[in-house]
Protein backbone atom coordinates (compact mmCIF):
# COMPACT_ATOMS: atom_id res chain seq x y z
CA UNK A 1 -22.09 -96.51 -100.44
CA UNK A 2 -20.40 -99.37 -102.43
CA UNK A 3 -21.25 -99.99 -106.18
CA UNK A 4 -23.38 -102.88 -105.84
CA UNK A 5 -25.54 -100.69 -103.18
CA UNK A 6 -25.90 -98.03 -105.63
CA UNK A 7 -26.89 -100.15 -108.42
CA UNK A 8 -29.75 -101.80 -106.31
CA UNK A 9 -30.97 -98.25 -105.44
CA UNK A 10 -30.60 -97.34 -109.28
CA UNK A 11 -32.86 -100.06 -110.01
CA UNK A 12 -35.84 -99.05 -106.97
CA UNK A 13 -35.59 -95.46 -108.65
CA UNK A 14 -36.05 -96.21 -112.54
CA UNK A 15 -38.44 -99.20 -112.04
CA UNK A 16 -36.55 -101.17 -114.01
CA UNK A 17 -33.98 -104.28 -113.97
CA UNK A 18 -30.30 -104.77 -114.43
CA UNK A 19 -29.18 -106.84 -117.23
CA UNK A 20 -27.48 -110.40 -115.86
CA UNK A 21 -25.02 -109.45 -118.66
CA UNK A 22 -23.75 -105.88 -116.50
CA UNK A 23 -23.59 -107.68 -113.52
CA UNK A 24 -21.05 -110.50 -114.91
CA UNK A 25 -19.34 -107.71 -116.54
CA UNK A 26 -18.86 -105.79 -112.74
CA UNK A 27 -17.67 -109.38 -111.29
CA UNK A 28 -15.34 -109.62 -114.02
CA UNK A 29 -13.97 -105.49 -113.32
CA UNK A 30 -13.81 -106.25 -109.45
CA UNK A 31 -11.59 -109.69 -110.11
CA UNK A 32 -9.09 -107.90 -112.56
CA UNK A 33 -8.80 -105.41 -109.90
CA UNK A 34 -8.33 -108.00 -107.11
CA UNK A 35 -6.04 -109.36 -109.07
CA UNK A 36 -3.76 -106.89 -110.61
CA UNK A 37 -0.32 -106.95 -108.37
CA UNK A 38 0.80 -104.82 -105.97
CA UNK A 39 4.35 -103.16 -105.05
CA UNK A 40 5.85 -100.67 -103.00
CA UNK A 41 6.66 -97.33 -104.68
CA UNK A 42 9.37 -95.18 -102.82
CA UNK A 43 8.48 -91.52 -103.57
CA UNK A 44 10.72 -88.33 -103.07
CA UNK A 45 7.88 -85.76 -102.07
CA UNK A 46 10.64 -83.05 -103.17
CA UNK A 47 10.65 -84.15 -106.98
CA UNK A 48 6.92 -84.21 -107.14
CA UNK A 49 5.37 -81.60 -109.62
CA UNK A 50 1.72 -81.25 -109.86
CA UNK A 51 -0.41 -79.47 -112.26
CA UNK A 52 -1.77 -76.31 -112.18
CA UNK A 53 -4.75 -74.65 -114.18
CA UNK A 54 -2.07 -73.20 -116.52
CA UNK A 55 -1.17 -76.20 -117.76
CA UNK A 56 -5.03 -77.31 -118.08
CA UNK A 57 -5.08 -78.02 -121.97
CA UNK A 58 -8.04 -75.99 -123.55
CA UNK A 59 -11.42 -77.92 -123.33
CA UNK A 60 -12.52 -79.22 -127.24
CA UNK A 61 -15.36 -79.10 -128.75
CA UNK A 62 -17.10 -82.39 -129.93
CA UNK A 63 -15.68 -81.24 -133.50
CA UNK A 64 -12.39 -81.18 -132.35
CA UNK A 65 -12.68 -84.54 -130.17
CA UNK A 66 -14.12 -86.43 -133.01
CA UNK A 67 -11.11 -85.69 -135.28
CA UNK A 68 -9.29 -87.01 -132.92
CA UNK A 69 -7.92 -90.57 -133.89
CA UNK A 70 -9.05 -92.78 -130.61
CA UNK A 71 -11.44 -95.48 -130.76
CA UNK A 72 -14.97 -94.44 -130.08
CA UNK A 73 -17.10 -95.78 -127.71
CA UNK A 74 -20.16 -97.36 -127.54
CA UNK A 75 -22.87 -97.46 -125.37
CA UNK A 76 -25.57 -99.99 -124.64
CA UNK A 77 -29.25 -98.14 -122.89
CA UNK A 78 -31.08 -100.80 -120.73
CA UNK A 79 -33.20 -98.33 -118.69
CA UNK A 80 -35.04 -95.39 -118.51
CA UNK A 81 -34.28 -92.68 -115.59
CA UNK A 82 -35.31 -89.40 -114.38
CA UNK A 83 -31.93 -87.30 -114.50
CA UNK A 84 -32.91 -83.74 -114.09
CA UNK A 85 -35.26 -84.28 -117.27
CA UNK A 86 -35.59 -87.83 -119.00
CA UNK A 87 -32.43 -89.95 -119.94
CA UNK A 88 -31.25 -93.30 -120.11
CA UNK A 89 -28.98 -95.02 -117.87
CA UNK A 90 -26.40 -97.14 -120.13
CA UNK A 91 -23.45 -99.02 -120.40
CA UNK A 92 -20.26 -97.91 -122.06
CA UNK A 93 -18.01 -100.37 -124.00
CA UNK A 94 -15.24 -99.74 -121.20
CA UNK A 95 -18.38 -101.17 -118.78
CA UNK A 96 -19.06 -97.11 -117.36
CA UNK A 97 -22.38 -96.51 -115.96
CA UNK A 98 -23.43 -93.44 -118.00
CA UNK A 99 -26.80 -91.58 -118.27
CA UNK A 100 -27.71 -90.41 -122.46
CA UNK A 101 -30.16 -87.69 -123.04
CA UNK A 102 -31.48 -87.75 -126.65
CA UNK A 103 -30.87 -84.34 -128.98
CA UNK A 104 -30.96 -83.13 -132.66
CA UNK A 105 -27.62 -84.37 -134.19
CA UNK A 106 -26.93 -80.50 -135.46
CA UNK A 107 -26.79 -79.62 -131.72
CA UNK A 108 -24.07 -81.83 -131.29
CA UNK A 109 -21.82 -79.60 -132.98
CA UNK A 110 -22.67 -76.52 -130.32
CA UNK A 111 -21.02 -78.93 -127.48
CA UNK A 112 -17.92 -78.92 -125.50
CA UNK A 113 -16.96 -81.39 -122.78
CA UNK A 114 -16.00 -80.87 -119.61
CA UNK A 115 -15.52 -82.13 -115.74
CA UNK A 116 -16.36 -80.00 -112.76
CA UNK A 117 -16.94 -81.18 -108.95
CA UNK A 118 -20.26 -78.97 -108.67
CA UNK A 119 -21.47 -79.48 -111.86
CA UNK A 120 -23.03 -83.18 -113.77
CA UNK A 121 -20.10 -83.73 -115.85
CA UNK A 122 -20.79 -83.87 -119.84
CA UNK A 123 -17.97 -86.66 -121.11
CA UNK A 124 -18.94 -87.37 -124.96
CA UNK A 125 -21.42 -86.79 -127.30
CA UNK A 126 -22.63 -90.24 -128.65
CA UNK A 127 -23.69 -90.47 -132.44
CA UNK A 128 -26.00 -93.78 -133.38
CA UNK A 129 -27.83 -93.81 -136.99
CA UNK A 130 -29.68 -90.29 -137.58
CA UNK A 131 -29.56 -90.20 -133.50
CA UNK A 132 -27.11 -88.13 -130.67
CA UNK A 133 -26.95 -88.28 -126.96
CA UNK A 134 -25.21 -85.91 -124.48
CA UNK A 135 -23.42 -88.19 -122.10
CA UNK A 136 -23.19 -87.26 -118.87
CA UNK A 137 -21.89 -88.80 -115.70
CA UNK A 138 -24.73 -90.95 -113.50
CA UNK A 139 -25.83 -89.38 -111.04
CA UNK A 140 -28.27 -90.95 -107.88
CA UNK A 141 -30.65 -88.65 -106.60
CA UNK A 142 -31.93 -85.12 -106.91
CA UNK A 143 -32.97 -82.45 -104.41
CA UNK A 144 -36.56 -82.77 -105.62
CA UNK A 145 -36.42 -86.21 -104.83
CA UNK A 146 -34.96 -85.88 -101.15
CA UNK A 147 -37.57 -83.20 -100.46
CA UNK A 148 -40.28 -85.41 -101.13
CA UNK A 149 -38.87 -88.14 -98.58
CA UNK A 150 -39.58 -87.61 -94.63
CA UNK A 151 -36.03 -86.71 -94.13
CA UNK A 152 -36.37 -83.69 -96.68
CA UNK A 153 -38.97 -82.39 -95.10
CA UNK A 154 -36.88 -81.81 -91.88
CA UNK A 155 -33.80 -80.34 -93.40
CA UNK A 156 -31.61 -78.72 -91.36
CA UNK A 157 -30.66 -74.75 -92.08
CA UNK A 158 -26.77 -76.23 -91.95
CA UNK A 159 -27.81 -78.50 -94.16
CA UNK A 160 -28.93 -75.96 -96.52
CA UNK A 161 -26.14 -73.62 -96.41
CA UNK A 162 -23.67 -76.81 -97.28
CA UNK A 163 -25.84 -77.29 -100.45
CA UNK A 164 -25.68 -73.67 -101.57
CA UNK A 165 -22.34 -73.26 -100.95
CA UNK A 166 -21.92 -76.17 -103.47
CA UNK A 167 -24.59 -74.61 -106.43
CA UNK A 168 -22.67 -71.28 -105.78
CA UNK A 169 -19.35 -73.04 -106.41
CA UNK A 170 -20.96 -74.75 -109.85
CA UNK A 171 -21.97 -71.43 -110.76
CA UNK A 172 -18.77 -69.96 -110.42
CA UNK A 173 -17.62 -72.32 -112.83
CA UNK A 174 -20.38 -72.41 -115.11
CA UNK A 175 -20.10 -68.44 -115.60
CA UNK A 176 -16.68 -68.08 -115.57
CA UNK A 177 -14.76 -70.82 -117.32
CA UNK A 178 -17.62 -71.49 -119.66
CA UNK A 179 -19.04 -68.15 -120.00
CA UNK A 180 -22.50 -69.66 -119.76
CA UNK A 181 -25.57 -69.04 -117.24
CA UNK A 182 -28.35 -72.04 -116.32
CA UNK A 183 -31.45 -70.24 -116.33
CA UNK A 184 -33.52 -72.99 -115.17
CA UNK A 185 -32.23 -73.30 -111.17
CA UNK A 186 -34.41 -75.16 -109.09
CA UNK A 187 -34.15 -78.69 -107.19
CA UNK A 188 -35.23 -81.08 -110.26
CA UNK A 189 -31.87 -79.73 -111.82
CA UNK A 190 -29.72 -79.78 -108.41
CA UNK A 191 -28.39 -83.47 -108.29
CA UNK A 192 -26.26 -85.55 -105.84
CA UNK A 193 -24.31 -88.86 -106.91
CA UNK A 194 -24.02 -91.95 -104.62
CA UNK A 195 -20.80 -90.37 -102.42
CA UNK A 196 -23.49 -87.16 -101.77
CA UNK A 197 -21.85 -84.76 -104.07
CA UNK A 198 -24.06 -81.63 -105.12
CA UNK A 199 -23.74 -80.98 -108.64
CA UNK A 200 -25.58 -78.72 -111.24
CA UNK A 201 -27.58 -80.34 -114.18
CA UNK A 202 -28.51 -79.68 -117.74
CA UNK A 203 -25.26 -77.68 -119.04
CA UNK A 204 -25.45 -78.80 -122.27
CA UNK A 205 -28.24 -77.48 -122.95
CA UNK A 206 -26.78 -74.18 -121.62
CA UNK A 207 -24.45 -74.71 -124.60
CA UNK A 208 -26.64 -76.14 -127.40
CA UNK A 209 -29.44 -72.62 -126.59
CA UNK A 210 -26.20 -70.48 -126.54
CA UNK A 211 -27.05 -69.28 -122.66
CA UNK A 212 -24.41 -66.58 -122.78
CA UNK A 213 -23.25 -65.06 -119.59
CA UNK A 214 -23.57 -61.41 -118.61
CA UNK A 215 -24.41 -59.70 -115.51
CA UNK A 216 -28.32 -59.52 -116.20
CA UNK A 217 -27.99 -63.44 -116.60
CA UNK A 218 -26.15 -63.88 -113.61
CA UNK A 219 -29.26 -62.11 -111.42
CA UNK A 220 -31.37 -65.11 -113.01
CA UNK A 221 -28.94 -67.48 -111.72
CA UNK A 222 -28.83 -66.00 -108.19
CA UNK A 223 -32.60 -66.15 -107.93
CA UNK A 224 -32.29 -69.30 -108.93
CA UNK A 225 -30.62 -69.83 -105.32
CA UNK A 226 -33.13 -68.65 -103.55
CA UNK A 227 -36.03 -71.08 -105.76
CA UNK A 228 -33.94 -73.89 -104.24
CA UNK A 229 -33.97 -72.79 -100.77
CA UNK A 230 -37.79 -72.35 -100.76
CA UNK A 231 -38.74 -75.21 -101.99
CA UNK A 232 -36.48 -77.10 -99.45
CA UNK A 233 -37.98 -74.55 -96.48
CA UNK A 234 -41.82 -73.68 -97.64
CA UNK A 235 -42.14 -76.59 -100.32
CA UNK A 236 -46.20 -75.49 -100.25
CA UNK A 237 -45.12 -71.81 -100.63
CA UNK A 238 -43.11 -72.85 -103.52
CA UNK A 239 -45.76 -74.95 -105.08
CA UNK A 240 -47.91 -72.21 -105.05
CA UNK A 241 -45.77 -69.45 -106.22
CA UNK A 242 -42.69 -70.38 -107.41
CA UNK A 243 -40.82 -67.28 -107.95
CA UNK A 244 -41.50 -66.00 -104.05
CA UNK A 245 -38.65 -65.76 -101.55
CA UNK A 246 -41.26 -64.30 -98.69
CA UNK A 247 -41.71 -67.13 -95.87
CA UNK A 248 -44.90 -67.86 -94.98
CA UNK A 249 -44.15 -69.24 -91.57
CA UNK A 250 -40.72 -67.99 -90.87
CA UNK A 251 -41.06 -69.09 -87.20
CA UNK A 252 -39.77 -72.29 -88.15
CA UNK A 253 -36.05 -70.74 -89.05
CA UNK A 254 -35.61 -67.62 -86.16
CA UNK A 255 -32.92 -69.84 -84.69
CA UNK A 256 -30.59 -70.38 -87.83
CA UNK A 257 -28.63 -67.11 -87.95
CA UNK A 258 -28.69 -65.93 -91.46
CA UNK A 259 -30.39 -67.96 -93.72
CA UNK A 260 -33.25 -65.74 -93.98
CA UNK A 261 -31.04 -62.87 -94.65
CA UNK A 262 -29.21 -65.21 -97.06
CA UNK A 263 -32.31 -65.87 -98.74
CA UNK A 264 -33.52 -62.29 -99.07
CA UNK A 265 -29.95 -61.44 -100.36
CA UNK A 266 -30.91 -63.87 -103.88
CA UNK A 267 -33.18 -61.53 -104.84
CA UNK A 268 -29.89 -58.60 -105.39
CA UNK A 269 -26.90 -59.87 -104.85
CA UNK A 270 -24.34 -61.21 -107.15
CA UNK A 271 -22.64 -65.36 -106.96
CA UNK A 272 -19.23 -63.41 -105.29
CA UNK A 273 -21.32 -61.37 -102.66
CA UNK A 274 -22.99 -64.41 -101.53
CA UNK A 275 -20.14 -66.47 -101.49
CA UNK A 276 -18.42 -64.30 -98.75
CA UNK A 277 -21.91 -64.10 -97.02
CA UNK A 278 -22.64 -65.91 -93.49
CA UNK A 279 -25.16 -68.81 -93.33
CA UNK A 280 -25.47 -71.74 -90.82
């Protein structure tokens, strides 16, 4: 999906309009980029080095970043939008398309930053006036919204197991490298961007409730899994009791080997058990 797709399905979503003055500011991105020159690079693969998670410098707290002496940027909100909760979709002075979610500016202090495939990356922590804003990266779509289209209510079990393999990554992330658990795992907080990328929402406020991880935590998490899988496979059974994992018709799955089990399994197991388990 190309930019100016996603931006027209941005605007059907939030109900709003684009400003004339982010579109000129896209035309004037795409020329530079048209017209930036081109040469050919001769490369000796043997000399290449590439980085590896021990040389990862140590993620910074928004303390640390703002002592930092880099310009700061600014960003301009033209539109409301449901992001797993309510934010703002907005325009950075580098012309980013961000989303802001409002917070006490004493939170702001409990933050860290940081970038993760399976989770909404947080990128800054924006201070205007007596007012701060997590920024995080835009995302398109949630699961909750996809359910409630005709397509979501004909997912596919493969389709499912791709999706929690991608949460279970996030939370392997999420628990170990920030030694933080969610807590609040369901489909209004699983999100996908415009290239269909399943990421976790809401971490910052993981961070500014001081969520810590331990292995009772992790159990919450888990279940968590199996909240989203019923509400993408018994969305009434969900709606009427949302912490139940028991299928009320499940006829409609005895020919997708293991996803009941796998379900069943969210109830005890831990993120590594069910990362080595089977589902299709």
């Amino acid at each position: 999906m190309d930019e100016s797709h996603f931006i027209r399905r941005v605007t059907q979503i939030g109900g709003g309009r684009l400003t004339q003055d982010f579109k000129d500011s896209t035309a004037r991105k795409r020329k530079l980029a048209l017209d930036s020159p081109t040469r050919n690079i001769s490369v000796n693969p043997s000399k290449l080095s590439f980085p590896t998670d021990r040389d990862a410098p140590p993620r910074k707290t928004h303390r640390q970043l703002a002592a930092q002496e880099s310009p700061p940027k600014y960003y301009h909100p033209f539109m409301e939008y449901e992001q797993a909760g309510q934010a703002q979709i907005a325009r950075s002075s580098d012309h980013e398309l961000v989303a802001l979610k409002a917070i006490k500016p004493i939170q702001a202090e409990k933050v860290q930053f940081f970038m993760n495939k399976n989770t909404v990356s947080l990128i800054d922590v924006y201070r205007n006036d007596d007012r701060a804003y997590l920024v995080y990266e835009l995302m398109f779509v949630s699961l909750r919204q996809i359910q409630a289209t005709p397509r979501g209510l004909n997912i596919k079990s493969f389709e499912i197991a791709a999706i929690c393999k991608e949460i279970l990554n996030g939370l392997s992330f999420i628990h170990t490298e920030l030694q933080l658990f969610h807590g609040h795992l369901d489909c209004g907080a699983i999100l996908l961007n415009y290239k269909g990328n399943v990421k976790i929402a809401n971490i910052g406020w993981s961070m500014i409730e001081e969520k810590a991880f331990d292995k009772e935590k992790e159990k919450v998490d888990v279940r968590g899994i199996g909240n989203v899988m019923m509400e993408l496979m018994e969305n009434q059974t969900w709606i009427a009791d949302p912490g139940s994992i028991t299928l009320q018709h499940p006829e409609k799955w005895k020919d997708c080997h293991g996803i009941k089990s796998f379900l069943r399994e969210t109830a005890t197991s831990t993120v590594a058990m069910l990362k080595k388990a089977s589902i299709r």
